[in-house]
N, C-alpha and C. Protein backbone atom coordinates (compact mmCIF):
# COMPACT_ATOMS: atom_id res chain seq x y z
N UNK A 1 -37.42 -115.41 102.54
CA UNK A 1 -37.66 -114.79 103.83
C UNK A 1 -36.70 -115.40 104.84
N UNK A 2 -36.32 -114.81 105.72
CA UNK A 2 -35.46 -115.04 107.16
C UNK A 2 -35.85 -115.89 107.63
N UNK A 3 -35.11 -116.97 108.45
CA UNK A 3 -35.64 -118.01 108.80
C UNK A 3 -35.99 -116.92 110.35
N UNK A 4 -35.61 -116.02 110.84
CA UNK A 4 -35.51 -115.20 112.09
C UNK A 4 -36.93 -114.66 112.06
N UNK A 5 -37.87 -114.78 113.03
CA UNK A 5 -38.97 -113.95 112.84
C UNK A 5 -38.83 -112.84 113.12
N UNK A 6 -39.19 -111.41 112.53
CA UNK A 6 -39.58 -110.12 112.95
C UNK A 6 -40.62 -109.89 113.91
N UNK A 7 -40.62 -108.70 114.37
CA UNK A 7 -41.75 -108.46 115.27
C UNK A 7 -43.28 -108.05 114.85
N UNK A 8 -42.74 -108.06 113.69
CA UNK A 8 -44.60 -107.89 112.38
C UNK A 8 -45.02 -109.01 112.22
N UNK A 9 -44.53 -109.97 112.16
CA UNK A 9 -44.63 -111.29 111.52
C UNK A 9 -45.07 -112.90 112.69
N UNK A 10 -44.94 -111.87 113.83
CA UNK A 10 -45.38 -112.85 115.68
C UNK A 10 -46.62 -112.88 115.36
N UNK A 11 -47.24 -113.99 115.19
CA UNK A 11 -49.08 -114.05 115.53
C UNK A 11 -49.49 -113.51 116.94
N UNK A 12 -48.65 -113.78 118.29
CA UNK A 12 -48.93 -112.72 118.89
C UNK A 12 -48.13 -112.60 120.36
N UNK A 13 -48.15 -111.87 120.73
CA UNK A 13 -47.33 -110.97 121.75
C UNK A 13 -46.57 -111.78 122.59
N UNK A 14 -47.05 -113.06 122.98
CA UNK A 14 -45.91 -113.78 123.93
C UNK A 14 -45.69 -114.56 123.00
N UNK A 15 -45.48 -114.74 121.22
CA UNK A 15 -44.72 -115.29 120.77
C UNK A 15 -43.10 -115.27 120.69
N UNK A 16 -42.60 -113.67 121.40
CA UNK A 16 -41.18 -113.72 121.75
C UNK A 16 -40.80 -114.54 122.65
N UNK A 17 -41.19 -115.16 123.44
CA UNK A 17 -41.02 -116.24 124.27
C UNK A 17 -40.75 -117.66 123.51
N UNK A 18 -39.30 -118.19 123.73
CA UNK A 18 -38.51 -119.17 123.12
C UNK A 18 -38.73 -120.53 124.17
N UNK A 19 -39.35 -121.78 123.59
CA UNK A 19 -38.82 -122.62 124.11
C UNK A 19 -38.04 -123.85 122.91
N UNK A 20 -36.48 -124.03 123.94
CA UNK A 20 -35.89 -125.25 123.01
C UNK A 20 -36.81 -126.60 123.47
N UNK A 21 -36.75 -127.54 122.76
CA UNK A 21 -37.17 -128.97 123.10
C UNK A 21 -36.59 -129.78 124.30
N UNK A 22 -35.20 -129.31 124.69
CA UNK A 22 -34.92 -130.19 125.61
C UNK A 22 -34.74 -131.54 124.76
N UNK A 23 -34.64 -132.01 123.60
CA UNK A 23 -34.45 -132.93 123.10
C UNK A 23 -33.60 -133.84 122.73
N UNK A 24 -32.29 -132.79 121.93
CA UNK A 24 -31.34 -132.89 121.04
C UNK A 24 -30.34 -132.10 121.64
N UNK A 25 -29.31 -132.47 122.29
CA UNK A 25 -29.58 -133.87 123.52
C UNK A 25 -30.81 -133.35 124.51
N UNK A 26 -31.24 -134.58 124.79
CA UNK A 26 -32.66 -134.08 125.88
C UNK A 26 -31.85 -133.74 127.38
N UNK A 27 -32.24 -132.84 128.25
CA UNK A 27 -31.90 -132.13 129.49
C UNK A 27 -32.27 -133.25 130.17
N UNK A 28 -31.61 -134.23 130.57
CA UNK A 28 -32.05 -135.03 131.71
C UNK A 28 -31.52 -134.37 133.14
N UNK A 29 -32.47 -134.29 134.20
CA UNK A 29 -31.96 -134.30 135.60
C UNK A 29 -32.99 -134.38 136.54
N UNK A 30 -32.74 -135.25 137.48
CA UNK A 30 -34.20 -135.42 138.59
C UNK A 30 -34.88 -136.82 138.02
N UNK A 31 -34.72 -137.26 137.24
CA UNK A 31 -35.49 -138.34 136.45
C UNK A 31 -36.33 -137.67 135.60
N UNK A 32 -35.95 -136.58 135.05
CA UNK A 32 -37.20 -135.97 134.20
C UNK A 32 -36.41 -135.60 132.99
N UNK A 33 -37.09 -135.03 131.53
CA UNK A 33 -36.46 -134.30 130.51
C UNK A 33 -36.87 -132.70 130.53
N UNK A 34 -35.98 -131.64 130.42
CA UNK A 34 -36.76 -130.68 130.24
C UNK A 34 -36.28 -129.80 129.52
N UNK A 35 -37.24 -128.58 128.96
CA UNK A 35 -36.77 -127.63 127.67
C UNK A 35 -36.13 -126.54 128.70
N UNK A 36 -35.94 -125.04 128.01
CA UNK A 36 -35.80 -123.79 128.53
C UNK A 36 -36.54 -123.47 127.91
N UNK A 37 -37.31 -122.44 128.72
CA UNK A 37 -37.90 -121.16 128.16
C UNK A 37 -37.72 -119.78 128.47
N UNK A 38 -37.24 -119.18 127.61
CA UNK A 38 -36.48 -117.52 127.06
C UNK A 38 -37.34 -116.94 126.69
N UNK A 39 -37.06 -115.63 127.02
CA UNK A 39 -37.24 -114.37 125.79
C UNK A 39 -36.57 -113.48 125.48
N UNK A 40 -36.23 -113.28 123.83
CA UNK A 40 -35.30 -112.60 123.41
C UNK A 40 -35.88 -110.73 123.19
N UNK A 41 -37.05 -110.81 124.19
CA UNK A 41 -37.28 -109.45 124.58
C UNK A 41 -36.93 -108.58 125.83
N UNK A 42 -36.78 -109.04 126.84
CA UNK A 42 -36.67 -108.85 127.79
C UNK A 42 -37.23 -109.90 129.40
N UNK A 43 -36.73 -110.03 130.45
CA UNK A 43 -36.87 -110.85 131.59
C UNK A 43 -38.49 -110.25 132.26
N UNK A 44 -38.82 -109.11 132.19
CA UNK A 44 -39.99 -109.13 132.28
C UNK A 44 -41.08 -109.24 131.56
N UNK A 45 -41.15 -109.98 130.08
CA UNK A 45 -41.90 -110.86 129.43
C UNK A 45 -41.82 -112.05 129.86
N UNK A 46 -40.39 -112.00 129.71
CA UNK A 46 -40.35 -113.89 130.21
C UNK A 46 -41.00 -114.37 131.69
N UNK A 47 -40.64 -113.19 132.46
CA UNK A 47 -41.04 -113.69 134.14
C UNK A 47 -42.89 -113.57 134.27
N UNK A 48 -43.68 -112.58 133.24
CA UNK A 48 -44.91 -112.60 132.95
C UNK A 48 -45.52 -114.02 132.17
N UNK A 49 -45.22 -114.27 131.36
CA UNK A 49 -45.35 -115.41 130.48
C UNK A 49 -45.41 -116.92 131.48
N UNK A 50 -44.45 -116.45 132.38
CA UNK A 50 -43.79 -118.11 132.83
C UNK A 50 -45.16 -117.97 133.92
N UNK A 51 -45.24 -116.35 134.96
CA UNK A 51 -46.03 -116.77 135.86
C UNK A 51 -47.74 -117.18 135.30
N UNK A 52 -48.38 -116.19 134.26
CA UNK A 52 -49.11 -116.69 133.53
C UNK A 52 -49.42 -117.92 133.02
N UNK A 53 -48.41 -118.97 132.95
CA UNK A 53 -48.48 -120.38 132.52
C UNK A 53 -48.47 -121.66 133.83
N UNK A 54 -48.57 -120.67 134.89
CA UNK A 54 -48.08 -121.31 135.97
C UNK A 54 -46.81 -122.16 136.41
N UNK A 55 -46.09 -121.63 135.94
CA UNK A 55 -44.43 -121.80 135.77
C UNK A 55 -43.85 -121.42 136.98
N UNK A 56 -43.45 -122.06 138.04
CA UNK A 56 -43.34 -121.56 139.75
C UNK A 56 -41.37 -120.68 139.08
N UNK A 57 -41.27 -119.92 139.77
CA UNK A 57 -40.34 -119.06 140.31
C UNK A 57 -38.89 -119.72 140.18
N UNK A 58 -39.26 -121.17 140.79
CA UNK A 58 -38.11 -121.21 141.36
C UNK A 58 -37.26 -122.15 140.31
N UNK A 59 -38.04 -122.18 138.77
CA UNK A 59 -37.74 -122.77 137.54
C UNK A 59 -36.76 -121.61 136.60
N UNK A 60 -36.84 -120.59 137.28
CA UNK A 60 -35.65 -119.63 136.95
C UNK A 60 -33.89 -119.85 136.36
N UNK A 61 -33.90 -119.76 136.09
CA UNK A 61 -31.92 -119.90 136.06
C UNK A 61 -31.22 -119.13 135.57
N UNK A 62 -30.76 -117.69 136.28
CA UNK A 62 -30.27 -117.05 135.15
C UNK A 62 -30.95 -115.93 134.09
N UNK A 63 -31.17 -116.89 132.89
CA UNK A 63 -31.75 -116.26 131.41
C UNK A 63 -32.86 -117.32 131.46
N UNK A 64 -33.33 -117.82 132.05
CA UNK A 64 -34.23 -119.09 131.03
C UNK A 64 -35.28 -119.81 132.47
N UNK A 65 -36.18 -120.44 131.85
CA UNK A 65 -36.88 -121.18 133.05
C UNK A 65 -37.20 -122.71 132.55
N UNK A 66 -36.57 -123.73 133.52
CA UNK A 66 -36.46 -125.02 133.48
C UNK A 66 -37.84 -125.53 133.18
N UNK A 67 -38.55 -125.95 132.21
CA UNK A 67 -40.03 -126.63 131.99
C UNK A 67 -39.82 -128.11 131.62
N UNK A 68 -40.82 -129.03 132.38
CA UNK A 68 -40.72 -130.69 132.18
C UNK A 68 -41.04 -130.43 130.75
N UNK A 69 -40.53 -131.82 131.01
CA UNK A 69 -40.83 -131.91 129.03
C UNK A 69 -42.76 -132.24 128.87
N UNK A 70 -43.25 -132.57 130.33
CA UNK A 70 -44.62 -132.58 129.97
C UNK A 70 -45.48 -131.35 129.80
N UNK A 71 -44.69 -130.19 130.45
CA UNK A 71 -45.44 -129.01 129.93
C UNK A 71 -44.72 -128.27 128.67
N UNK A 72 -44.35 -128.46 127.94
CA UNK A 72 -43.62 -127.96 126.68
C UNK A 72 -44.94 -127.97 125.63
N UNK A 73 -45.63 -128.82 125.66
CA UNK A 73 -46.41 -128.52 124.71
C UNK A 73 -47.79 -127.23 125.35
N UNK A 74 -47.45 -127.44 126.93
CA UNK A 74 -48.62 -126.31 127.31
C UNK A 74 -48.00 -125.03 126.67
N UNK A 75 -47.17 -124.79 126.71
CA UNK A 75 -46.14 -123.10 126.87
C UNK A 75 -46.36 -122.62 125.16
N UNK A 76 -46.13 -124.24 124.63
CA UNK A 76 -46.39 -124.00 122.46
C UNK A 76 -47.55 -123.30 122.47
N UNK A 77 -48.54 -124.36 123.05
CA UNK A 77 -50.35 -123.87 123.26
C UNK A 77 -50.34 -122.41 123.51
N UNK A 78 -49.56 -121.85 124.60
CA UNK A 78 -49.67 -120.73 125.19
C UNK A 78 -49.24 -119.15 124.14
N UNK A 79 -48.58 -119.66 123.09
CA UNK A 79 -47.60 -118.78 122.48
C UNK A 79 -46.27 -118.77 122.25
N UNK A 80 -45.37 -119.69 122.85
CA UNK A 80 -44.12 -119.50 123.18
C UNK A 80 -43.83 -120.58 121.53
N UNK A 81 -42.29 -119.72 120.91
CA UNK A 81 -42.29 -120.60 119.58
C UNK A 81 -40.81 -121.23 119.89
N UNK A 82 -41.09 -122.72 119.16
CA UNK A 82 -39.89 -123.86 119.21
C UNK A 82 -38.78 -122.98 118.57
N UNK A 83 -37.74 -123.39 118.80
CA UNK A 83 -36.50 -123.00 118.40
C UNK A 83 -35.59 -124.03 118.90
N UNK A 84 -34.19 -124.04 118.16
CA UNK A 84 -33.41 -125.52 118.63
C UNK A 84 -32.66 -124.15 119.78
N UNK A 85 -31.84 -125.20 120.44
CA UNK A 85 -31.34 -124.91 121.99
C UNK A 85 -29.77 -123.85 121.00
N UNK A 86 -29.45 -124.07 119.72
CA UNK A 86 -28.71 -122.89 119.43
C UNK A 86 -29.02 -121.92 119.28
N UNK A 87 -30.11 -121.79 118.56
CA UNK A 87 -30.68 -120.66 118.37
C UNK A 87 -31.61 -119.77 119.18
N UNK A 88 -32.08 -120.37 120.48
CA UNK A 88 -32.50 -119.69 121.91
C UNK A 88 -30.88 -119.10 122.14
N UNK A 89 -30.09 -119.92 122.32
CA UNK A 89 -28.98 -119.14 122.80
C UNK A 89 -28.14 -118.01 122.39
N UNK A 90 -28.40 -118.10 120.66
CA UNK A 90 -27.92 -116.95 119.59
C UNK A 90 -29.11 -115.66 119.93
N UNK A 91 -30.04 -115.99 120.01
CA UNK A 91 -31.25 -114.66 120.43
C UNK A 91 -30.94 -114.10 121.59
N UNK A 92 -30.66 -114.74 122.39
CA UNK A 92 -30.08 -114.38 124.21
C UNK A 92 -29.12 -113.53 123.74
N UNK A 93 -28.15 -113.61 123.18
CA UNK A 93 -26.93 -112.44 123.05
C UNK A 93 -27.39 -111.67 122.30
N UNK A 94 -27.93 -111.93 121.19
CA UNK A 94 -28.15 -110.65 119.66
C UNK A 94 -28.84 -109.61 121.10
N UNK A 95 -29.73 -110.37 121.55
CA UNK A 95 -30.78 -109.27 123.03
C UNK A 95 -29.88 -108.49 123.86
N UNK A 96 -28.69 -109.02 124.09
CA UNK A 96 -28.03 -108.77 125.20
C UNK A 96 -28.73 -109.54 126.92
N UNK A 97 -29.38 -110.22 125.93
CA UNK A 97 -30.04 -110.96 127.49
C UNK A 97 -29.37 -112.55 127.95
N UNK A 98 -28.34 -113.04 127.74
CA UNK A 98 -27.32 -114.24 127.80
C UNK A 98 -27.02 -113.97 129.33
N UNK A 99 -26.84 -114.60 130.01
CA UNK A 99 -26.21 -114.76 131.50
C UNK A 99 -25.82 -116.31 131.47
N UNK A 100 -24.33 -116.16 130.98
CA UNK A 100 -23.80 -117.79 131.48
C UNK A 100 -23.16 -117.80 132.49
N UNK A 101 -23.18 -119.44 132.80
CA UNK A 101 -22.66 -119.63 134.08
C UNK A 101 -21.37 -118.71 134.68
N UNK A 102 -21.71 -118.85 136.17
CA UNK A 102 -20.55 -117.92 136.44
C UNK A 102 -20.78 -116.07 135.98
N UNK A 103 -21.66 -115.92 135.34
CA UNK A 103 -22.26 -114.07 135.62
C UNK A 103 -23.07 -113.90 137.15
N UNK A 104 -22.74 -113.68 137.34
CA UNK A 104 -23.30 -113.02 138.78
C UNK A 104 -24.58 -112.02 138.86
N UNK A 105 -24.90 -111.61 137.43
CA UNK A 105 -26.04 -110.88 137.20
C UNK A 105 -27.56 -111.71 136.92
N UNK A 106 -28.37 -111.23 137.92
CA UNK A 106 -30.06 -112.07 137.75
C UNK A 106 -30.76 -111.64 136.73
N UNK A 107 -31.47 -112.00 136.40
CA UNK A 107 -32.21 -111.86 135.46
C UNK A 107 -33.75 -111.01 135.78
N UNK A 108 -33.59 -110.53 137.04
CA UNK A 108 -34.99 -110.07 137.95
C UNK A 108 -35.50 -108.78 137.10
């Protein structure tokens, strides 16, 4: 079997929602560590998911929303499945949902 999950195979609905660990290398900035969290479905899952988890707005960037590394395990709890920080980023394009630095397009 694919290491890629299908959409039959999600235990459930905000499992399209990606977070990397922030680990390997860990995201340091602010004095904190933190993951991203994606979805390789579309920005209005992701912007539902994040506000649902209580994920403020302004953790946005782009494609992805900045989470401490102390809520990473809330978002797992929540549905959202680990993936390393390549493979959030390989799902972002297969989606057409990638915005790197320097695109001028939001993610709204």
């Amino acid at each position: 079997m694919s290491a890629r999950r299908s959409r039959s195979t999600c235990p459930c609905i905000r499992s399209r929602c990606l977070d990397d660990p922030g680990g390997s290398p860990a995201v340091e900035r602010w004095g904190r560590s933190w993951s991203h969290l994606a979805s390789d479905v579309s920005f209005d899952e992701l912007h539902d998911f994040a506000r649902s988890n209580g994920i403020p707005a302004r953790g946005f960037d782009r494609d992805h929303y900045d989470v401490p590394s102390e809520r990473y395990a809330d978002v797992l709890a929540a549905g959202a499945v680990p993936v390393s920080s390549r493979e959030l980023v390989s799902r972002l394009r297969d989606a057409g949902l990638r915005r790197p630095k320097g695109d001028s397009r939001r993610g709204d």
